[in-house]
C-alpha atoms as a PDB file:
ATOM      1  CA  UNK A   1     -41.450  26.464  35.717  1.00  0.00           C
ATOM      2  CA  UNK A   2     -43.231  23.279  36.630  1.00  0.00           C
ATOM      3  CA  UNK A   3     -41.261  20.276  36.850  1.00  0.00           C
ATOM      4  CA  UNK A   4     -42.917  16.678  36.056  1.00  0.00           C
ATOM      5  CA  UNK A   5     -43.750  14.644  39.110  1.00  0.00           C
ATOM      6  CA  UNK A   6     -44.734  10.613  39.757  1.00  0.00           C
ATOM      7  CA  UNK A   7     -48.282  11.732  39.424  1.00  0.00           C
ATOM      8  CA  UNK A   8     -48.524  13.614  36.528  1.00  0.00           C
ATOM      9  CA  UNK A   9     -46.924  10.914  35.164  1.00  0.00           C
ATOM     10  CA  UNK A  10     -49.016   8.591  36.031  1.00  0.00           C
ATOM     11  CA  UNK A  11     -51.630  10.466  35.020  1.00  0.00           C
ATOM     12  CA  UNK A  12     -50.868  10.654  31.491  1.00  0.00           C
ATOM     13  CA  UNK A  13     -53.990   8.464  30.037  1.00  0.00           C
ATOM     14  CA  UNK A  14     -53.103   4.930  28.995  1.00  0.00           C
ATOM     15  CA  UNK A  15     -54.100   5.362  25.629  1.00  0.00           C
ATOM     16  CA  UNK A  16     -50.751   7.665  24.925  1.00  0.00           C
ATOM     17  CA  UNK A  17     -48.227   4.950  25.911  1.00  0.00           C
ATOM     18  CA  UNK A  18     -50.322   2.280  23.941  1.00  0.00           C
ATOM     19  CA  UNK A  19     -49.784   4.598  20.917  1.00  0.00           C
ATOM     20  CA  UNK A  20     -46.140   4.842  21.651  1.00  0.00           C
ATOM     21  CA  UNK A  21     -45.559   0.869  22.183  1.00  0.00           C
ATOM     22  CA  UNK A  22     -47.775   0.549  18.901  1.00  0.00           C
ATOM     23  CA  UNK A  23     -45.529   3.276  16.678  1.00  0.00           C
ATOM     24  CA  UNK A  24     -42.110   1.931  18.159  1.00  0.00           C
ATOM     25  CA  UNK A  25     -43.641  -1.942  17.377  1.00  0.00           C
ATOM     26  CA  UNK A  26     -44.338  -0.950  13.959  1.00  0.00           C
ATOM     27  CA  UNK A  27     -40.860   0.806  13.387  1.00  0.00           C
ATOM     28  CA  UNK A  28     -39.551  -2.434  14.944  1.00  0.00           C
ATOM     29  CA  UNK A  29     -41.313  -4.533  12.222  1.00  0.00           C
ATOM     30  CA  UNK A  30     -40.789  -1.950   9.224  1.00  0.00           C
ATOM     31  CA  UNK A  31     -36.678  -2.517  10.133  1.00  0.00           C
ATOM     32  CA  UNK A  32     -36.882  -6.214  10.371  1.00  0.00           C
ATOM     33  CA  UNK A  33     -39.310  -6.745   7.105  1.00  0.00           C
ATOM     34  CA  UNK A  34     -36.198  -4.194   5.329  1.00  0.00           C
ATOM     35  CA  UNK A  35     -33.365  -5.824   6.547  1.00  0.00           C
ATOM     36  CA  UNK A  36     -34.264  -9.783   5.482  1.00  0.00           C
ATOM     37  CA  UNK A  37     -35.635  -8.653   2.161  1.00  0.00           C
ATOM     38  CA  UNK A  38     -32.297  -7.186   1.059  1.00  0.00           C
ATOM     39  CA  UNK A  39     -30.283 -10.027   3.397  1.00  0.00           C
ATOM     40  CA  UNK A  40     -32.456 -12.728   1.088  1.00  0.00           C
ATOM     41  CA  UNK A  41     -31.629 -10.522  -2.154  1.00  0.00           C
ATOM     42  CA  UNK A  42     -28.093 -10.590  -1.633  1.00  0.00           C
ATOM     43  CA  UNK A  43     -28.321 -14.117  -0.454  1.00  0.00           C
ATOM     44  CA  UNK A  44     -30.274 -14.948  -4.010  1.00  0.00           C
ATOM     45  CA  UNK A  45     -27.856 -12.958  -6.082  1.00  0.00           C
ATOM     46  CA  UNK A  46     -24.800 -15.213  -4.527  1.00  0.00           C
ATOM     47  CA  UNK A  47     -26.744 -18.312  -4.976  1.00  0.00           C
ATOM     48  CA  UNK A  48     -27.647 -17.425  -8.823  1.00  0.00           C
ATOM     49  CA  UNK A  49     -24.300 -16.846  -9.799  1.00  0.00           C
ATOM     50  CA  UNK A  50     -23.231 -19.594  -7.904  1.00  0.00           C
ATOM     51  CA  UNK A  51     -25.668 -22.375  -9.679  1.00  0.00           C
ATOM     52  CA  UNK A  52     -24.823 -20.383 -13.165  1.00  0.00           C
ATOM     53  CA  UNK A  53     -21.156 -21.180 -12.492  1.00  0.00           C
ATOM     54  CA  UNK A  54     -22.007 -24.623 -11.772  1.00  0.00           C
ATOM     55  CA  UNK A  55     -24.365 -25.515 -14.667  1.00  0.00           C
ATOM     56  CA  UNK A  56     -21.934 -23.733 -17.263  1.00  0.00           C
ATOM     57  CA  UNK A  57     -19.039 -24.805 -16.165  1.00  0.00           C
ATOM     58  CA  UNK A  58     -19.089 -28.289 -15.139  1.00  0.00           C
ATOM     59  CA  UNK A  59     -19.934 -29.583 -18.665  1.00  0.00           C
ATOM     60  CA  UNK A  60     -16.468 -28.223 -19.273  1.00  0.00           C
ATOM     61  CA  UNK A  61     -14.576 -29.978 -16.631  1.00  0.00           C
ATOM     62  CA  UNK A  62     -13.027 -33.172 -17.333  1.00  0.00           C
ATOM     63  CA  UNK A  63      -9.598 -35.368 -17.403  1.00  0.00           C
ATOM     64  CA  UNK A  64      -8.777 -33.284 -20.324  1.00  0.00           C
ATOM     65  CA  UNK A  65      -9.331 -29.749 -18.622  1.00  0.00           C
ATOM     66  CA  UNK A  66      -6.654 -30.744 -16.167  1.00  0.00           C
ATOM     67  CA  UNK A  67      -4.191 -32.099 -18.382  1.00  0.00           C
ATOM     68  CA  UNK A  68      -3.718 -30.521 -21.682  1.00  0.00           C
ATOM     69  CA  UNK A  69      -2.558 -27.044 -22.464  1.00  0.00           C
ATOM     70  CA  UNK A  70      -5.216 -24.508 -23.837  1.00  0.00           C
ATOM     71  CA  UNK A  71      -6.465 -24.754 -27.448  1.00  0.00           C
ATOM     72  CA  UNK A  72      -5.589 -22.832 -29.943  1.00  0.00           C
ATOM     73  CA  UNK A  73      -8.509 -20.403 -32.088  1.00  0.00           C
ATOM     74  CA  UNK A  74     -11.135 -22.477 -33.306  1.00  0.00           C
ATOM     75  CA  UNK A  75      -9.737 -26.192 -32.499  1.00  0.00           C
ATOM     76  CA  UNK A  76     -11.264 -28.471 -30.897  1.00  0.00           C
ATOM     77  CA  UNK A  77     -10.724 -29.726 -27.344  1.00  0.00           C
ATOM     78  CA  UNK A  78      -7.772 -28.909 -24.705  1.00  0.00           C
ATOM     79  CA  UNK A  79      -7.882 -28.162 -21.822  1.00  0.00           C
ATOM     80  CA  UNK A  80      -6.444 -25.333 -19.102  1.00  0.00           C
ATOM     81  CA  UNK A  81      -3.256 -27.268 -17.545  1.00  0.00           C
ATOM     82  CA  UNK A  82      -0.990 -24.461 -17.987  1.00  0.00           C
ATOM     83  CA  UNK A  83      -3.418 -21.632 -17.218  1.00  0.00           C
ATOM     84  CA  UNK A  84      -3.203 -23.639 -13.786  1.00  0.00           C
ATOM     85  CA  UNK A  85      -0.301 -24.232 -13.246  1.00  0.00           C
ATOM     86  CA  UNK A  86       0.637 -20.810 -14.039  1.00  0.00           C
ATOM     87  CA  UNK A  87      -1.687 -19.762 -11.949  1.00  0.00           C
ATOM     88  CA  UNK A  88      -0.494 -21.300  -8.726  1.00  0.00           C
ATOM     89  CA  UNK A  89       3.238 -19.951  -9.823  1.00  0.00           C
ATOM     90  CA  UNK A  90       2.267 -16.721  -9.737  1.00  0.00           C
ATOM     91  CA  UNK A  91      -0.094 -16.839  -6.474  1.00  0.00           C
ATOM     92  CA  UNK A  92       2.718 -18.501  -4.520  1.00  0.00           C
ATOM     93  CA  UNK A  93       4.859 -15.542  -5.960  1.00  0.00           C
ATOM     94  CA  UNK A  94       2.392 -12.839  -4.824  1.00  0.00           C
ATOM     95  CA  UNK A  95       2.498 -14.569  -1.644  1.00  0.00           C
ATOM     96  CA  UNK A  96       5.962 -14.852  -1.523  1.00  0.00           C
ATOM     97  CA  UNK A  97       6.607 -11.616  -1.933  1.00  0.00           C
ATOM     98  CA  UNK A  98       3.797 -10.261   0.343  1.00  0.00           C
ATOM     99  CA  UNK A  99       4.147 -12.187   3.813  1.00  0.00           C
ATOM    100  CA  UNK A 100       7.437 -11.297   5.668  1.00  0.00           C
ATOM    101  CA  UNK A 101       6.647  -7.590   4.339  1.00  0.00           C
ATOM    102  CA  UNK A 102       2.807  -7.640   5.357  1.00  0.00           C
ATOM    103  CA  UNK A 103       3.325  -9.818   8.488  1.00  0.00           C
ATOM    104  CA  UNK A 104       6.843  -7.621   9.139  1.00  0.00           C
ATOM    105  CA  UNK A 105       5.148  -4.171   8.719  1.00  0.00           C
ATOM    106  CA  UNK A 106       1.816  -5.402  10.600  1.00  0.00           C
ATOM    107  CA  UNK A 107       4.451  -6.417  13.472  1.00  0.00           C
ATOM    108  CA  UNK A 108       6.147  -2.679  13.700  1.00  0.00           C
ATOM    109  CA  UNK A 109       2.239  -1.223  13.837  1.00  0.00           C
ATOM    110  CA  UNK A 110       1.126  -3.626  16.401  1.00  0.00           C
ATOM    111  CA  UNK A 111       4.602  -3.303  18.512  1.00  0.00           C
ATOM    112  CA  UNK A 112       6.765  -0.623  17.748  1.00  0.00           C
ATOM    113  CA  UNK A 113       5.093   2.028  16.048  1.00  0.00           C
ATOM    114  CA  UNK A 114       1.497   2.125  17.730  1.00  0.00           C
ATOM    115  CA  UNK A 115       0.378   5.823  18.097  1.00  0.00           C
ATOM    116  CA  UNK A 116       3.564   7.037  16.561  1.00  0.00           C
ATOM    117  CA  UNK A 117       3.001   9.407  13.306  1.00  0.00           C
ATOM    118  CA  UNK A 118       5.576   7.157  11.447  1.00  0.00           C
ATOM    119  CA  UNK A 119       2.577   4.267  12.456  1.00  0.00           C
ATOM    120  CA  UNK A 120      -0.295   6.984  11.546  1.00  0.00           C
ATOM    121  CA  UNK A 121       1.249   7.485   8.074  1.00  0.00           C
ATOM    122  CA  UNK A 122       1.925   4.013   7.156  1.00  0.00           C
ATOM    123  CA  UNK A 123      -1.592   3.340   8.136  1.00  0.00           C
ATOM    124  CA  UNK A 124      -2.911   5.544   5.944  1.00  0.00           C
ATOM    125  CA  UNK A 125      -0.455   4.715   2.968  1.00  0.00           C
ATOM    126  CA  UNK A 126      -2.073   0.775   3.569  1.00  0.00           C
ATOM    127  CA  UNK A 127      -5.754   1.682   3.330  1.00  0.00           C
ATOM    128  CA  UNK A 128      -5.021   3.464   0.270  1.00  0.00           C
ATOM    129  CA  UNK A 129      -3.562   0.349  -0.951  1.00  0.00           C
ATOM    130  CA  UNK A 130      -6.495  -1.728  -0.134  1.00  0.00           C
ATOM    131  CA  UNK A 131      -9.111   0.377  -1.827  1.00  0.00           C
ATOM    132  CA  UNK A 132      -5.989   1.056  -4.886  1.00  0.00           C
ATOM    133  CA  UNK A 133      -7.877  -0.343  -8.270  1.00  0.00           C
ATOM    134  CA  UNK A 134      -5.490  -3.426  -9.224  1.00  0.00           C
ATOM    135  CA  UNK A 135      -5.090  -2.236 -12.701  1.00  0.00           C
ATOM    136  CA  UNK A 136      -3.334   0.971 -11.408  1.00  0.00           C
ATOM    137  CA  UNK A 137      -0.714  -1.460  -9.250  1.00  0.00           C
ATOM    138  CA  UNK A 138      -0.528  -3.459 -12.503  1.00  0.00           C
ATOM    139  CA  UNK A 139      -0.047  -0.479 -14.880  1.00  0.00           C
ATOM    140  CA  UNK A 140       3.070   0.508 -12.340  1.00  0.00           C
ATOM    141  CA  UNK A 141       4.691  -2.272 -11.638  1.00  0.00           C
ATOM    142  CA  UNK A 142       4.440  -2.628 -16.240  1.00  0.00           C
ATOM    143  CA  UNK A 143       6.360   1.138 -15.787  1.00  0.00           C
ATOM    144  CA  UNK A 144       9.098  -0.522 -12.859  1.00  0.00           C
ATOM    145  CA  UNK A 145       9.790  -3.678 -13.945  1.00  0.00           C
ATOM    146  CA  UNK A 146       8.141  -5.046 -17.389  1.00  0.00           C
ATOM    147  CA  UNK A 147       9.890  -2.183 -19.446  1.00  0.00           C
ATOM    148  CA  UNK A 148      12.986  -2.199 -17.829  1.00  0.00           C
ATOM    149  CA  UNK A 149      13.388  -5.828 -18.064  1.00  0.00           C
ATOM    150  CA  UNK A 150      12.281  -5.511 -21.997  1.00  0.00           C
ATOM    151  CA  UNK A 151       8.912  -8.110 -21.880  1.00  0.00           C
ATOM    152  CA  UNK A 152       6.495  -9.537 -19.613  1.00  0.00           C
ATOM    153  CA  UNK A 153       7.415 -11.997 -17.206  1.00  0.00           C
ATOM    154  CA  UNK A 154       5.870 -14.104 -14.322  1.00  0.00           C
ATOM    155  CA  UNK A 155       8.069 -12.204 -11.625  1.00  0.00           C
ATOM    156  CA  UNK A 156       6.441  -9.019 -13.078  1.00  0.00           C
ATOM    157  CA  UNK A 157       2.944 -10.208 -12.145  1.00  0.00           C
ATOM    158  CA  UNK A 158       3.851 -11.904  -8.836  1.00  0.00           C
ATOM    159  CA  UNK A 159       5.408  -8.410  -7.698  1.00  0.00           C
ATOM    160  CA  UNK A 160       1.998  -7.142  -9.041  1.00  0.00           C
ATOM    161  CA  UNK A 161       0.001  -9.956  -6.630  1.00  0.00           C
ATOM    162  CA  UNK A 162       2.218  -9.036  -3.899  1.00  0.00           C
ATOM    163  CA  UNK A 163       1.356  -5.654  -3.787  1.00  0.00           C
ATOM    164  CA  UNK A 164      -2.001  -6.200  -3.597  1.00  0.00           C
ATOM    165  CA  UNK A 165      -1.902  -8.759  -0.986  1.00  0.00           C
ATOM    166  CA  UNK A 166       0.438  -6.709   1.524  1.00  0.00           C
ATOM    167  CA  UNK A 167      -2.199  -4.125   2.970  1.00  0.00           C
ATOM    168  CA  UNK A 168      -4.752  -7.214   3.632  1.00  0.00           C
ATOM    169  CA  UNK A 169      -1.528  -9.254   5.438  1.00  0.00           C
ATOM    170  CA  UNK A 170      -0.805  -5.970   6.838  1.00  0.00           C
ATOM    171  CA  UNK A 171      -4.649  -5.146   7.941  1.00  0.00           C
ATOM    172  CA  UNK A 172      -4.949  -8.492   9.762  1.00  0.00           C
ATOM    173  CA  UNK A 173      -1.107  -8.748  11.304  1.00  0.00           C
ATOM    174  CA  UNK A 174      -1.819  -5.762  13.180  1.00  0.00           C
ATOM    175  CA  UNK A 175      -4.949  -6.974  14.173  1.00  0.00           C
ATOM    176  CA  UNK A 176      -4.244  -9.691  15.491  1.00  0.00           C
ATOM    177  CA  UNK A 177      -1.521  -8.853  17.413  1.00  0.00           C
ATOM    178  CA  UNK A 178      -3.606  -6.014  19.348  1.00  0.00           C
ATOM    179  CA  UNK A 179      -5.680  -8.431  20.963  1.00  0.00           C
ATOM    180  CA  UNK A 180      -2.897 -10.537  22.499  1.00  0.00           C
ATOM    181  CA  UNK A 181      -3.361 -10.000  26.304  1.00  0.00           C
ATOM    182  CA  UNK A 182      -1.294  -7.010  27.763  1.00  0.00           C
ATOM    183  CA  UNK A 183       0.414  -9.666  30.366  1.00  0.00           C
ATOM    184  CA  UNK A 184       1.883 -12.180  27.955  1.00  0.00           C
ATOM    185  CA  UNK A 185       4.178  -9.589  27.084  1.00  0.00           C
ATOM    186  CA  UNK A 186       5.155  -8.270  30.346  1.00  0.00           C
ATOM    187  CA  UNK A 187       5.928 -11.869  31.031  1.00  0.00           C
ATOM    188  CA  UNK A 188       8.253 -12.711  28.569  1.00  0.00           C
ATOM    189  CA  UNK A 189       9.886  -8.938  29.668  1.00  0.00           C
ATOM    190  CA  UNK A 190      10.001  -9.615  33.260  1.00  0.00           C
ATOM    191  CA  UNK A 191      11.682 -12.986  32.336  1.00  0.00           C
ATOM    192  CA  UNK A 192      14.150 -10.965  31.043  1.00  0.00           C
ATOM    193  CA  UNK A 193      13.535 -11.366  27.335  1.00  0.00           C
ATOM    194  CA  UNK A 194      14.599  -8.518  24.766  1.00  0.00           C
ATOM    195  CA  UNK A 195      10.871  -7.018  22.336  1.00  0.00           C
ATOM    196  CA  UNK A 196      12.480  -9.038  19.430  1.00  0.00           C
ATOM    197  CA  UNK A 197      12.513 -12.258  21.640  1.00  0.00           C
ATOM    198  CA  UNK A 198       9.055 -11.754  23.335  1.00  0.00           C
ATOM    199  CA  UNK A 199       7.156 -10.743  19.795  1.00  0.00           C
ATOM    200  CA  UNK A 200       8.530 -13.866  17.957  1.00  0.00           C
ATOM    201  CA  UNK A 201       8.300 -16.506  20.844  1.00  0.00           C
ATOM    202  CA  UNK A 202       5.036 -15.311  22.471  1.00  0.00           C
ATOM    203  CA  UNK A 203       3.159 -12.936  20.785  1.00  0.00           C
ATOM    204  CA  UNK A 204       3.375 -14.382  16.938  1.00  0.00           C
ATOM    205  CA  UNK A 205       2.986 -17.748  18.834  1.00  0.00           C
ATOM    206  CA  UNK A 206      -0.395 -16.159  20.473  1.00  0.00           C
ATOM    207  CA  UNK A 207      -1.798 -14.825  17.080  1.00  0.00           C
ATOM    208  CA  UNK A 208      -0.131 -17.622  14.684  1.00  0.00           C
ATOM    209  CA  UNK A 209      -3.875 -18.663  13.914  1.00  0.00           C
ATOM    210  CA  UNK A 210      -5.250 -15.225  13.430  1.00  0.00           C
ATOM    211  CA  UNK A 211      -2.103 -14.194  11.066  1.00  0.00           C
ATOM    212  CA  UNK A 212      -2.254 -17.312   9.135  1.00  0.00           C
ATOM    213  CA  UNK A 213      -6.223 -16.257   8.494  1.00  0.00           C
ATOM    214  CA  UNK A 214      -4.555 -13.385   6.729  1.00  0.00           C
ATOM    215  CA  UNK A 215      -2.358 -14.817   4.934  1.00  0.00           C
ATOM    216  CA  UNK A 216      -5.271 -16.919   3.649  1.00  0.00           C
ATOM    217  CA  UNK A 217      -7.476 -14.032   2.823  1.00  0.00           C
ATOM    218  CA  UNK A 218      -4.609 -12.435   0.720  1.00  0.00           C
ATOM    219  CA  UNK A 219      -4.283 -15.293  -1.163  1.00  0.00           C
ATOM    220  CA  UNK A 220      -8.006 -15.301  -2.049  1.00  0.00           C
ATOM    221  CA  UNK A 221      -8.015 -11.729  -2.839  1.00  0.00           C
ATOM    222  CA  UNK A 222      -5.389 -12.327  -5.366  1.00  0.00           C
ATOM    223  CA  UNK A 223      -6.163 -15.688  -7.009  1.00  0.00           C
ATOM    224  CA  UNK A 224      -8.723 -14.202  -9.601  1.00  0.00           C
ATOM    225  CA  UNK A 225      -6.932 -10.912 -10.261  1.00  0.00           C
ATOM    226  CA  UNK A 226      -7.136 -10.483 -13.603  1.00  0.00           C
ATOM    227  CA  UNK A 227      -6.023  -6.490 -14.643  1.00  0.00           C
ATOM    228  CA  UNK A 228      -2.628  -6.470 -12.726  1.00  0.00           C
ATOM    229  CA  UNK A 229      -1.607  -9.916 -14.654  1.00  0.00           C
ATOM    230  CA  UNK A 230      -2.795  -7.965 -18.592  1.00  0.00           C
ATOM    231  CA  UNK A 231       0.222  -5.168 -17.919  1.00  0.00           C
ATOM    232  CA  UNK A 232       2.659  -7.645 -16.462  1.00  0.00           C
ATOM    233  CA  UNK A 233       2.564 -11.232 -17.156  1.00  0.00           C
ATOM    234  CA  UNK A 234       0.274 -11.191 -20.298  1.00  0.00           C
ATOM    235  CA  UNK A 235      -0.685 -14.607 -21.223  1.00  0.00           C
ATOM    236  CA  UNK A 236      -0.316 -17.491 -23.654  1.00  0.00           C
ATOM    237  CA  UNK A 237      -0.991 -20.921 -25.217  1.00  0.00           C
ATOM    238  CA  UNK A 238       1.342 -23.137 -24.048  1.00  0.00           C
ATOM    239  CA  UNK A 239       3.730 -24.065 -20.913  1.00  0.00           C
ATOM    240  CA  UNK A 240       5.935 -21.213 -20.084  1.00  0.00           C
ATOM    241  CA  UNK A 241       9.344 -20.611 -19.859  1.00  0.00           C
ATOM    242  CA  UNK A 242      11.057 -21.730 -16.527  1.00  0.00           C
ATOM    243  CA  UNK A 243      12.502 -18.776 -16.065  1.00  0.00           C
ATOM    244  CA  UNK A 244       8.859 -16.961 -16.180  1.00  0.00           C
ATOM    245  CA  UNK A 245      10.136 -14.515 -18.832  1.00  0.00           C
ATOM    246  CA  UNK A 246       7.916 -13.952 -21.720  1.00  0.00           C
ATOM    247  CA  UNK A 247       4.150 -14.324 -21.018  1.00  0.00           C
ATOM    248  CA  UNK A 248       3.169 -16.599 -18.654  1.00  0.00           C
ATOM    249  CA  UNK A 249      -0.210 -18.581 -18.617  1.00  0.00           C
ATOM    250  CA  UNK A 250      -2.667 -17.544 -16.038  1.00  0.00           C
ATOM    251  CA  UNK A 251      -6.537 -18.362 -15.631  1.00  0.00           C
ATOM    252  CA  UNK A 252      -7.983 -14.934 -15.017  1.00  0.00           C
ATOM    253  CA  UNK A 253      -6.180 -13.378 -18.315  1.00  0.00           C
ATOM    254  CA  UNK A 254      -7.134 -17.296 -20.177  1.00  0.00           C
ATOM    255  CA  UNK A 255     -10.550 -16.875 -18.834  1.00  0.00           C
ATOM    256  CA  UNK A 256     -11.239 -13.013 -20.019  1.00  0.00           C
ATOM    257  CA  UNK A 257      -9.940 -13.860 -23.469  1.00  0.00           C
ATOM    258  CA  UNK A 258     -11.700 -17.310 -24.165  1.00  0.00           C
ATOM    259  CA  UNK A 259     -15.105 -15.376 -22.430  1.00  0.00           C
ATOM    260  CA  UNK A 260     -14.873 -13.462 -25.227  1.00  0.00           C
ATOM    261  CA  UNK A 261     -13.912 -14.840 -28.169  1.00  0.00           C
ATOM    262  CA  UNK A 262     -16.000 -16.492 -30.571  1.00  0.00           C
ATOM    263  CA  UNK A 263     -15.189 -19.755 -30.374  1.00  0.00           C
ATOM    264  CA  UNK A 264     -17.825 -21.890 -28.417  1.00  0.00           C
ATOM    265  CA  UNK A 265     -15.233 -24.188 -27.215  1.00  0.00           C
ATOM    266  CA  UNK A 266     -13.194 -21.342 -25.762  1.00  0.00           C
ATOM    267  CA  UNK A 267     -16.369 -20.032 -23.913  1.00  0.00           C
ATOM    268  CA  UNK A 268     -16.990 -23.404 -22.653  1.00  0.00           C
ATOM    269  CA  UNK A 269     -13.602 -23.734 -21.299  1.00  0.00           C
ATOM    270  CA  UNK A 270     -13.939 -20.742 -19.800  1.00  0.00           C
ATOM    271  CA  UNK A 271     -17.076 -21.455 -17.575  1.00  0.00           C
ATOM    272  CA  UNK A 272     -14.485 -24.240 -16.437  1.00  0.00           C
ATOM    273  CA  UNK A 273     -11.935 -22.131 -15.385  1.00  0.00           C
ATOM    274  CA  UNK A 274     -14.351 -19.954 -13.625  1.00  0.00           C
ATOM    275  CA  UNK A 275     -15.882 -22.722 -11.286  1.00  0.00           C
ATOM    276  CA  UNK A 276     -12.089 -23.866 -10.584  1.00  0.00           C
ATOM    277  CA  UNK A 277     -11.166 -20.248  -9.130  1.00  0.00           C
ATOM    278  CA  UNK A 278     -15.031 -20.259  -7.255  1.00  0.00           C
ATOM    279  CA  UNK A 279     -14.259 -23.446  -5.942  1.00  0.00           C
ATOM    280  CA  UNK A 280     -10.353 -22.578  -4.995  1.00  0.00           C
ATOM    281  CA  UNK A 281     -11.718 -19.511  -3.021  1.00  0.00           C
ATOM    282  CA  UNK A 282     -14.387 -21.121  -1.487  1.00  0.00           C
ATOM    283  CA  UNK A 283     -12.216 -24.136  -0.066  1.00  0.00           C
ATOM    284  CA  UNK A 284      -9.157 -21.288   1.280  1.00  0.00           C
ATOM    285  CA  UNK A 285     -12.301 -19.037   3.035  1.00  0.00           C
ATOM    286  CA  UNK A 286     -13.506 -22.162   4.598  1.00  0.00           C
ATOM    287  CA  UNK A 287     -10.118 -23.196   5.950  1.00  0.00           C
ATOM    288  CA  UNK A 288      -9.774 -19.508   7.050  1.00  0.00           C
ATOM    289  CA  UNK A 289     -12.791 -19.796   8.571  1.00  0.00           C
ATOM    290  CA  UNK A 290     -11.720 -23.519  10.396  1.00  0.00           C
ATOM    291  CA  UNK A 291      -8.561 -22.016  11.710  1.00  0.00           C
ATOM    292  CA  UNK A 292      -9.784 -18.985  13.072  1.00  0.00           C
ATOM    293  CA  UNK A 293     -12.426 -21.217  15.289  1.00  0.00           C
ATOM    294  CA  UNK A 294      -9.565 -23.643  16.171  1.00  0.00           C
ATOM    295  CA  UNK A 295      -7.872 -20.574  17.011  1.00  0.00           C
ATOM    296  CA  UNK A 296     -10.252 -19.131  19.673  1.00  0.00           C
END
């Protein structure tokens, strides 16, 4: 067997590494050419629905859009005050309902559980949730709690938010508490502190910006759901009950009816309502976005 030595490798002609450089170079180029045409396709596909949102739907908005209740089929006018309204009841619901579970759960990963098969399970259990189709969560919570109760309510379709928005809260709580430095908790134990003192005074305190990114994200995820809100809290033309039983005006159900009906006012009001939920999940990523750099 003959092994290689410095001069037969050196005495490989220069010709055979110029061919190498010149394959690897074009391989190099080939990859870069690929990856900004599809980067500038996506980047064109966002941008085109984004100036279609904007040219369609802000001939819609106006005083009225923000003040009157929707129209009713074939009149003239209105607006989308209580399909707003409604809408930020039942976000803040979902929310509600989804934070001290999500951040409580994301806490006993992080913490207690770590490589515990209690942990491994629940783990599991919450990436199934996040890849879960929403109209499946809305179709059981319609089974748990809209046909026991007898009708569709608002606390129906905030449970239905809050399911959805646990395994992101969950997802992010855990985290974010995995990169707090090893030492700040053997601080807080050496001062003597009990796990239930040191997670809540130093570690939340550590990832507070992180966490509250989350709890952001969540909230985007679930301000245009539109499926879950059909099975539980429906829909309708006017302000709803304060007690949120009976349906319960929303924009993604208000937009997926007006979209397509006949009625060219109801189409036009919902390009409006369309832009407002763009624009509402634009401004919460960009705050996300603004707290996570304050953060670091």
């Amino acid at each position: 067997m003959t092994l290689a030595t410095p001069s037969t490798v050196r005495a490989l002609p220069p010709a055979t590494w110029g061919r190498v450089r010149q394959s690897r170079r074009t391989a190099d180029r080939a990859m870069k050419i690929i990856a900004t045409t599809f980067t500038l396709l996506a980047i064109s596909v966002l941008f085109w629905i984004l100036g279609m949102l904007i040219v369609k739907g802000i001939g819609g908005l106006s005083v009225a859009t923000f003040t009157q209740i929707t129209p009713g089929p074939g009149s003239e006018g209105g607006g989308l005050a209580n399909a707003i309204v409604g809408s930020l009841v039942l976000t803040f619901l979902g929310i509600a309902v989804a934070t001290p579970i999500g951040v409580l759960a994301g806490t006993y990963l992080a913490e207690y559980g770590k490589g515990s098969k209690l942990a491994d399970l629940i783990r599991f259990i919450n990436d199934i949730l996040l890849s879960a189709p929403s109209i499946l969560i809305g179709l059981f919570v319609y089974v748990i709690m809209v046909q026991p109760l007898g009708g569709y309510s608002g606390w129906a379709g905030g449970v239905a938010l809050g399911i959805i928005a646990i395994p992101v809260i969950v997802r992010t709580t855990e985290d974010m508490l995995r990169l707090v430095p090893g030492p700040l908790r053997e601080a807080g134990s050496a001062l003597g502190a009990p796990p239930s003192v040191v997670i809540t005074s130093i570690t939340w305190r550590a990832a507070k910006s992180g966490m509250v990114t989350g709890i952001l994200l969540a909230l985007a995820r679930i301000a245009g759901e539109t499926a879950p809100l059909i099975f539980t809290a429906l829909n309708n033309n006017f302000w709803f009950s304060p007690s949120l039983f009976g349906g319960v005006s929303n924009l993604p159900v208000t937009i997926y009816q007006f979209a397509s009906a006949p009625y060219e006012n109801w189409q036009q009001l919902a390009w409006a309502g369309s832009l407002i939920i763009t624009v509402s999940i634009l401004v919460l990523s960009i705050i996300a976005r603004r707290i996570v750099r304050g953060g670091k």
